[in-house]
PDB file of N, CA and C in Angstrom:
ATOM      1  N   UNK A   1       9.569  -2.992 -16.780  1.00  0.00           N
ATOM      2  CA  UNK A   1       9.828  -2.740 -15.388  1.00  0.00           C
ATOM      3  C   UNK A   1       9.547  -4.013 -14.597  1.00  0.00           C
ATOM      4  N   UNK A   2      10.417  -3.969 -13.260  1.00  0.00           N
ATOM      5  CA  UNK A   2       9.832  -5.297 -12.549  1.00  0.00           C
ATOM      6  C   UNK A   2       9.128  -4.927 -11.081  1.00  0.00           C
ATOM      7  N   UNK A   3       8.951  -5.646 -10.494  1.00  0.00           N
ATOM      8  CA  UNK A   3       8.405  -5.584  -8.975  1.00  0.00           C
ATOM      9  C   UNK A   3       9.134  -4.416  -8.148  1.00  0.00           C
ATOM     10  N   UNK A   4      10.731  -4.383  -8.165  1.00  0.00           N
ATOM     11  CA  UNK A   4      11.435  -3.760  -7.381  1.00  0.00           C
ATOM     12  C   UNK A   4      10.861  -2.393  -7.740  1.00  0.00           C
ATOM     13  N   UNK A   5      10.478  -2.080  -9.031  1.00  0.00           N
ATOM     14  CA  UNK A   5      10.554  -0.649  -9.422  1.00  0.00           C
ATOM     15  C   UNK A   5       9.207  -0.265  -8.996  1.00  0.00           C
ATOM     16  N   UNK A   6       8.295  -0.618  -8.411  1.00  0.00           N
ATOM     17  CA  UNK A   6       6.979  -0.135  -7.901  1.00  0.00           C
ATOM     18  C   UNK A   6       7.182   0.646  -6.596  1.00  0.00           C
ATOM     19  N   UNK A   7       6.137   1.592  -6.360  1.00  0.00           N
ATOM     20  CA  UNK A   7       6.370   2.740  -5.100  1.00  0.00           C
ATOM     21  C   UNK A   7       5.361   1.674  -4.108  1.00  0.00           C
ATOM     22  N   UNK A   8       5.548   1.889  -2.486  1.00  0.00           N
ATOM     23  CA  UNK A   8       4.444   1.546  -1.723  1.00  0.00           C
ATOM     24  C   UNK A   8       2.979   2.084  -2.131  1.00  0.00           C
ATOM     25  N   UNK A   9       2.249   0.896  -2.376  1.00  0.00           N
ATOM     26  CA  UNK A   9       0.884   0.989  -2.886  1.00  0.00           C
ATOM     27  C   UNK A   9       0.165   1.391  -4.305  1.00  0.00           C
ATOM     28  N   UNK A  10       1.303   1.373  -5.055  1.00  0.00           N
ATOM     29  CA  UNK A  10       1.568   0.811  -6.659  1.00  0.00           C
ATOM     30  C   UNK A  10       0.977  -0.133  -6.930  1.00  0.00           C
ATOM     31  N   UNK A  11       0.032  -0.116  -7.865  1.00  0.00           N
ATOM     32  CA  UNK A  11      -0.608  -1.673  -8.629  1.00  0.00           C
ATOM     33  C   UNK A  11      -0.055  -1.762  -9.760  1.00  0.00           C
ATOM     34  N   UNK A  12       0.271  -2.653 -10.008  1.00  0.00           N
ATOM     35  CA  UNK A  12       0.665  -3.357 -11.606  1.00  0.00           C
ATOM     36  C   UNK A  12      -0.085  -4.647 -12.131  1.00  0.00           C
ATOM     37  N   UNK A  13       0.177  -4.916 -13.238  1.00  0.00           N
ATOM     38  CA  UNK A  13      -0.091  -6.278 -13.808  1.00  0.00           C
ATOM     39  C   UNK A  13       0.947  -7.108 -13.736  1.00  0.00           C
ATOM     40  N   UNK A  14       0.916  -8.269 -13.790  1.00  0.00           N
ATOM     41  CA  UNK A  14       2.305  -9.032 -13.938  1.00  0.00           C
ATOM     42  C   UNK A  14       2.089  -9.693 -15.597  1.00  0.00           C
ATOM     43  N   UNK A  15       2.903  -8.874 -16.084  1.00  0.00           N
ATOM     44  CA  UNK A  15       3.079  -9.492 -17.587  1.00  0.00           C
ATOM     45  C   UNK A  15       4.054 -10.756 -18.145  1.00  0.00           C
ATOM     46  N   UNK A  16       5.257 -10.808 -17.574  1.00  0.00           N
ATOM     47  CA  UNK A  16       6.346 -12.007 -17.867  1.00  0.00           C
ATOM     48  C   UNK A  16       6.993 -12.717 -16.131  1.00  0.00           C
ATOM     49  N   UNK A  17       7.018 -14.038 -16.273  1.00  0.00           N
ATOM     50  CA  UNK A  17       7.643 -14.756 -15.404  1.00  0.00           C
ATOM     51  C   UNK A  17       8.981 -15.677 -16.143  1.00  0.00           C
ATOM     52  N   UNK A  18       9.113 -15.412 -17.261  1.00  0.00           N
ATOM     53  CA  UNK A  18       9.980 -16.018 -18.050  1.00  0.00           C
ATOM     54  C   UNK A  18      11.394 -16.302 -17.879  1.00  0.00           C
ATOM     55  N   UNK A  19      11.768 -15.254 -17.019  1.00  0.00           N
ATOM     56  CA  UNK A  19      13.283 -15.612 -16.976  1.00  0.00           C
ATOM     57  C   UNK A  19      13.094 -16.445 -15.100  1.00  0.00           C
ATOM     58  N   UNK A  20      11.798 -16.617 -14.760  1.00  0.00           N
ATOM     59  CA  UNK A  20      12.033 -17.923 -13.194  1.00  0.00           C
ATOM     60  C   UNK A  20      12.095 -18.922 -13.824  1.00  0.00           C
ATOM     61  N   UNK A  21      13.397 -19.600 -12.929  1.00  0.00           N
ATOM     62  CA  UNK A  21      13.005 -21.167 -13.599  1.00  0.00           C
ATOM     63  C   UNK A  21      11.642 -21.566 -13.262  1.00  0.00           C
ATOM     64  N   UNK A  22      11.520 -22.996 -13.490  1.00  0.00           N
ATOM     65  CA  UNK A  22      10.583 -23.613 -14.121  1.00  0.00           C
ATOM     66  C   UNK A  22       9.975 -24.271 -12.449  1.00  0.00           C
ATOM     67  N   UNK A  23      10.307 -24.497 -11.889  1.00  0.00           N
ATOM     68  CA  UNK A  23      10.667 -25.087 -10.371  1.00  0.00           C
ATOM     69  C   UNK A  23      10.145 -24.174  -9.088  1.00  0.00           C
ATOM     70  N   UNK A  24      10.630 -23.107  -9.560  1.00  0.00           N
ATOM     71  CA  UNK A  24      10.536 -21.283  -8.634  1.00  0.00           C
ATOM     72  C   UNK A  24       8.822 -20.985  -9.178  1.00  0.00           C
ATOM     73  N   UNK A  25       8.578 -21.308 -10.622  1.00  0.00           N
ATOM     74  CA  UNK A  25       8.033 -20.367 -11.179  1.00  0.00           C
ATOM     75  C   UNK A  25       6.194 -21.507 -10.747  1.00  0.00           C
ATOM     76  N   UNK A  26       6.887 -22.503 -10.671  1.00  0.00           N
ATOM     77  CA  UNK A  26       5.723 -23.514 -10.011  1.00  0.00           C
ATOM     78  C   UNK A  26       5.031 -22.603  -8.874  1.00  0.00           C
ATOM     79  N   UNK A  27       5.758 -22.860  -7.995  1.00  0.00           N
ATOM     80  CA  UNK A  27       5.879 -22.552  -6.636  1.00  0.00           C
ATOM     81  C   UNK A  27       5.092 -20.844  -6.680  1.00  0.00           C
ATOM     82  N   UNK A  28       5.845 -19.860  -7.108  1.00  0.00           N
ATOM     83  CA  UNK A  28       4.728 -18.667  -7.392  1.00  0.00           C
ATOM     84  C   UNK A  28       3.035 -18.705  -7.690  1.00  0.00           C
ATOM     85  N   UNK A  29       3.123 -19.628  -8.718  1.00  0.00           N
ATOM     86  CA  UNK A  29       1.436 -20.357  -8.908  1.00  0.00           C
ATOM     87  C   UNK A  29       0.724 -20.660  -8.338  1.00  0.00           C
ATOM     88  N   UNK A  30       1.697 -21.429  -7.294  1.00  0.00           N
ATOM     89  CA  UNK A  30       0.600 -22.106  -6.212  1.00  0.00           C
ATOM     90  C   UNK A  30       0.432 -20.780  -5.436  1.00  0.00           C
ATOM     91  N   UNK A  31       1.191 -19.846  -5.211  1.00  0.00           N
ATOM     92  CA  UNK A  31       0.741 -18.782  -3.990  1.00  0.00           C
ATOM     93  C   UNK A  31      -0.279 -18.025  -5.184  1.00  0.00           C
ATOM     94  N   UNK A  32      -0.695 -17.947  -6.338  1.00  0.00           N
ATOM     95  CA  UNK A  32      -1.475 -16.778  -7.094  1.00  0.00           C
ATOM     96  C   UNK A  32      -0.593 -15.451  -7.542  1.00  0.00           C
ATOM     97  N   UNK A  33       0.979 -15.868  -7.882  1.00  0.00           N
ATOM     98  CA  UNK A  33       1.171 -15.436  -8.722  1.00  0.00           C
ATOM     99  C   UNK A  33       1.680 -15.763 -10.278  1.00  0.00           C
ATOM    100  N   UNK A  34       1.370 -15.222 -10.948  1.00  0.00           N
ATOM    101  CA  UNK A  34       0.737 -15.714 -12.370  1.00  0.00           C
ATOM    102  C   UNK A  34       0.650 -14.570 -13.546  1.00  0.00           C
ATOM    103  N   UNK A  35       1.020 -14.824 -14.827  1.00  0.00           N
ATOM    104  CA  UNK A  35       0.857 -13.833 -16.130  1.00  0.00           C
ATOM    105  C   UNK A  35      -0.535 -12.930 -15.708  1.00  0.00           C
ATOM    106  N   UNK A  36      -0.973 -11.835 -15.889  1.00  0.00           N
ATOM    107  CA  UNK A  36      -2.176 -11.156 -15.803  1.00  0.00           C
ATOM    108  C   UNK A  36      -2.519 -10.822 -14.631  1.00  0.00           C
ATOM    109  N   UNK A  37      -1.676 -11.495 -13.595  1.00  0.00           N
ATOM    110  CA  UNK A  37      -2.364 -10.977 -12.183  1.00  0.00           C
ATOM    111  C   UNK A  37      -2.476  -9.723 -11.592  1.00  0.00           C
ATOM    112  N   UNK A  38      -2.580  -9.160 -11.185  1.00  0.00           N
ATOM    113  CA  UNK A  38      -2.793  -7.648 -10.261  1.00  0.00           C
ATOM    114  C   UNK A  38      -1.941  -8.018  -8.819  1.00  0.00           C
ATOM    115  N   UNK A  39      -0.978  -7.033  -8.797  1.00  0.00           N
ATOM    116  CA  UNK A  39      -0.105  -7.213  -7.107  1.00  0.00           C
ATOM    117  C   UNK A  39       0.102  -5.568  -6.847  1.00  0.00           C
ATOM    118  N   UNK A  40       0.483  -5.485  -5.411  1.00  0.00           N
ATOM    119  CA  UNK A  40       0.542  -4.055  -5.123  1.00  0.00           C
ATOM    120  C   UNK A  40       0.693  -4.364  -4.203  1.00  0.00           C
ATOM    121  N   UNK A  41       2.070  -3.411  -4.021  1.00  0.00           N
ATOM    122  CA  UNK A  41       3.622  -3.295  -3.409  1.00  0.00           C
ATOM    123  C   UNK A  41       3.329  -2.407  -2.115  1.00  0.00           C
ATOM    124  N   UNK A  42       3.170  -3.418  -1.296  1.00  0.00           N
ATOM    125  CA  UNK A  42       2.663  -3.698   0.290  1.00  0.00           C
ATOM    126  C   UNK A  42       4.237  -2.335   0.883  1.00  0.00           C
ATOM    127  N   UNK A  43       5.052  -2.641   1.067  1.00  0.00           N
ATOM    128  CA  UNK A  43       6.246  -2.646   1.503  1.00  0.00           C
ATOM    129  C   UNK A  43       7.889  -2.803   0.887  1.00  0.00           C
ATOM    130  N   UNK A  44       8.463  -1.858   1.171  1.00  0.00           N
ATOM    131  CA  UNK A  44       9.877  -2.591   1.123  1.00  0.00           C
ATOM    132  C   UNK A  44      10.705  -2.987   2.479  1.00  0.00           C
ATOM    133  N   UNK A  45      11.599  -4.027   2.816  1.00  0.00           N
ATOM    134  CA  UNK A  45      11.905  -3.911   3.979  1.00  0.00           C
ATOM    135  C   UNK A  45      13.292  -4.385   3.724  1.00  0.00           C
ATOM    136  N   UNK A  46      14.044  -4.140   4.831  1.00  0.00           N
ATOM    137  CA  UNK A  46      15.786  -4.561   4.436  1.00  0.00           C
ATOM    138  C   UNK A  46      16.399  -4.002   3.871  1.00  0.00           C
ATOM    139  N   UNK A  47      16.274  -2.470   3.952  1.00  0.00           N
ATOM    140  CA  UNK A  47      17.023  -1.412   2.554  1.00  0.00           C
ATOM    141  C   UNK A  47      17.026  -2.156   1.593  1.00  0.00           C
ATOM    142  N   UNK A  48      15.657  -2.404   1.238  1.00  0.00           N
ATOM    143  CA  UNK A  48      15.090  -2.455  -0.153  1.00  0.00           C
ATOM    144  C   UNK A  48      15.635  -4.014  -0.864  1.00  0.00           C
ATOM    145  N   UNK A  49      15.777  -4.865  -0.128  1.00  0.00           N
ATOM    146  CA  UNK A  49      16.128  -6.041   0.180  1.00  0.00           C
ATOM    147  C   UNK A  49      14.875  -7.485   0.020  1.00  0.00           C
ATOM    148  N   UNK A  50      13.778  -7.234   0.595  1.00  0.00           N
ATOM    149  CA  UNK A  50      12.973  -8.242   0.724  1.00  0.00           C
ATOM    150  C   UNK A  50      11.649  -7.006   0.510  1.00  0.00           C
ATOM    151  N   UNK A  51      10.565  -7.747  -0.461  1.00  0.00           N
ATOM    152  CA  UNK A  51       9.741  -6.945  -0.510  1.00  0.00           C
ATOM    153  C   UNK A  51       8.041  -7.375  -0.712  1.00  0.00           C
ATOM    154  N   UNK A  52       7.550  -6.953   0.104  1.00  0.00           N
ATOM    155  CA  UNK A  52       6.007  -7.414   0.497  1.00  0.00           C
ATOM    156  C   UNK A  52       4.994  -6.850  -0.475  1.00  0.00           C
ATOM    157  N   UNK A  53       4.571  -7.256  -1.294  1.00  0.00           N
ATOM    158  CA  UNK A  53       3.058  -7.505  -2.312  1.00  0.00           C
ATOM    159  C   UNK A  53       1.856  -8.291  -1.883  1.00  0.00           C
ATOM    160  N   UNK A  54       1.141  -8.018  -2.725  1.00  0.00           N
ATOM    161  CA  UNK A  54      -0.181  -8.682  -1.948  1.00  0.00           C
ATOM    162  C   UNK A  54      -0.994  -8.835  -3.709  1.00  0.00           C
ATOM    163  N   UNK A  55      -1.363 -10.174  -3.389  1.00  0.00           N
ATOM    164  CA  UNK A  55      -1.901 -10.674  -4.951  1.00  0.00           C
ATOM    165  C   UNK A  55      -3.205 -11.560  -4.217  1.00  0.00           C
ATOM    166  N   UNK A  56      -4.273 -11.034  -4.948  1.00  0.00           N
ATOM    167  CA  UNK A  56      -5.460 -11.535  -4.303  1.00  0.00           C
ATOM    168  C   UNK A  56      -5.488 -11.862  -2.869  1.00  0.00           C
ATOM    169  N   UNK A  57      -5.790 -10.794  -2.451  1.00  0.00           N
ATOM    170  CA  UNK A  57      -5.701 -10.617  -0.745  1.00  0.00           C
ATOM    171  C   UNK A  57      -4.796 -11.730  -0.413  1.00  0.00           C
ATOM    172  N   UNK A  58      -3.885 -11.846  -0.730  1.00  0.00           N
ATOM    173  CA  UNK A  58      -2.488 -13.062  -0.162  1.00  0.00           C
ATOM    174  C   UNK A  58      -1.808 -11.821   0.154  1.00  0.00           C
ATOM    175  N   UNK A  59      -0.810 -12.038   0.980  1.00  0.00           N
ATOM    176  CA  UNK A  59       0.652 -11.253   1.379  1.00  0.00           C
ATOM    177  C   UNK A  59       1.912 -11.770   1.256  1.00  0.00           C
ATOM    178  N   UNK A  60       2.836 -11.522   0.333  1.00  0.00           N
ATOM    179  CA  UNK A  60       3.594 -12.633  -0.166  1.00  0.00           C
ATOM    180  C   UNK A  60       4.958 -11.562   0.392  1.00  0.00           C
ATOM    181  N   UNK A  61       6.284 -11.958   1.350  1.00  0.00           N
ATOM    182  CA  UNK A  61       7.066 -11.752   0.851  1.00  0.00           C
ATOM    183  C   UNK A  61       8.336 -12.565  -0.379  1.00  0.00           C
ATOM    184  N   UNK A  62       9.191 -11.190  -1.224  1.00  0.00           N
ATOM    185  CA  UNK A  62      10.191 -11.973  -1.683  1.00  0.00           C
ATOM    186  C   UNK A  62      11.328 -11.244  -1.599  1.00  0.00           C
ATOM    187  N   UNK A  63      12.414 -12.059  -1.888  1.00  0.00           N
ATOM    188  CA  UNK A  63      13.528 -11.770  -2.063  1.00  0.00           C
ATOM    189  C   UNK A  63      14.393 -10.778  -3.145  1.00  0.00           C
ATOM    190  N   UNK A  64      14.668  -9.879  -3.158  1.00  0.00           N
ATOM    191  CA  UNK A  64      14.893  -8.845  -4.361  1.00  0.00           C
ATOM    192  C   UNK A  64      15.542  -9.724  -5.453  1.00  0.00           C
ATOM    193  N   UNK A  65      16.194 -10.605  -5.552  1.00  0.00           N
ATOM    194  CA  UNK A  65      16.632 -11.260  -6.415  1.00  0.00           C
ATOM    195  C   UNK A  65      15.565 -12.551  -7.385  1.00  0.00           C
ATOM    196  N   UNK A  66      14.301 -12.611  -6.736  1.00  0.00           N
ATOM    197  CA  UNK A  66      13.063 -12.900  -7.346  1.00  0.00           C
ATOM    198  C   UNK A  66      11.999 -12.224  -7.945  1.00  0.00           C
ATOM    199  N   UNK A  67      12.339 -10.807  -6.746  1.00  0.00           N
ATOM    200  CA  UNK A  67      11.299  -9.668  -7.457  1.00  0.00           C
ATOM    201  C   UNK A  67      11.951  -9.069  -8.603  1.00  0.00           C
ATOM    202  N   UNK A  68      13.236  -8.847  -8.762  1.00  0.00           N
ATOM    203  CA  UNK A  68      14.111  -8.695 -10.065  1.00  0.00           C
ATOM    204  C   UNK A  68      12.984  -9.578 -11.253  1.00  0.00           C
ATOM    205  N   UNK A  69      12.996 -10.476 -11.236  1.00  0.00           N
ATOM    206  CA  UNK A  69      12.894 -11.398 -12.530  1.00  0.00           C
ATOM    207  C   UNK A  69      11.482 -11.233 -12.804  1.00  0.00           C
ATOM    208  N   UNK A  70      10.319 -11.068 -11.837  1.00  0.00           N
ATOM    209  CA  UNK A  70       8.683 -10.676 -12.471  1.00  0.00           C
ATOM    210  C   UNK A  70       8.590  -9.312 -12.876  1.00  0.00           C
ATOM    211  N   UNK A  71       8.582  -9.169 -14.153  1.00  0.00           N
ATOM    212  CA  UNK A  71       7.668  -8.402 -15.204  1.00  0.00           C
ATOM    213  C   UNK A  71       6.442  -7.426 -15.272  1.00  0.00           C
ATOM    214  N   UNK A  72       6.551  -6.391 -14.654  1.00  0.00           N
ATOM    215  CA  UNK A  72       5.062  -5.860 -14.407  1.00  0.00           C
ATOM    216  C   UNK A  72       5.053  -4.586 -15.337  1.00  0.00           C
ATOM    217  N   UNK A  73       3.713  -4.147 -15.513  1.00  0.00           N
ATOM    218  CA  UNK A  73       3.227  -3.136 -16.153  1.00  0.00           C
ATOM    219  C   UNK A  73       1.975  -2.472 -15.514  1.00  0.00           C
ATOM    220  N   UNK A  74       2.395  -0.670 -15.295  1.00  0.00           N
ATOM    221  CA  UNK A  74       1.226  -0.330 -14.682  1.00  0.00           C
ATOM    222  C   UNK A  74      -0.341  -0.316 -15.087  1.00  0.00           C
TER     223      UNK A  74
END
């Protein structure tokens, strides 16, 4: 399952970042997201379009076409 498929206030793990490039997948790191992390799915907004998580008290939005590609497990 990925990010999109979580309900508001769903926790998961993030298990794979594998299919972000290498460039994108930098850039996630620096905000604290990362293999093993814990996020929980703040929001959806934009008919389900752009969607707000929160990974170590950060508030991150993304783009459904990024939250597509992270990997989570409840």
């Amino acid at each position: 399952m990925n990010i999109t498929d979580l309900k508001r206030d769903e926790t998961a793990r993030i298990v794979s970042l594998g299919k972000i490039d290498q460039i994108f997948n930098k850039r996630l790191m620096d905000l604290g997201i990362y293999e093993s992390a814990t996020v929980v799915m703040l929001n959806k907004l934009s008919s389900n379009r752009l969607y707000v998580i929160e990974v170590d008290d950060i508030e991150i939005c993304l783009r459904k076409e990024d939250a597509e590609l992270i990997e989570v497990r409840k």
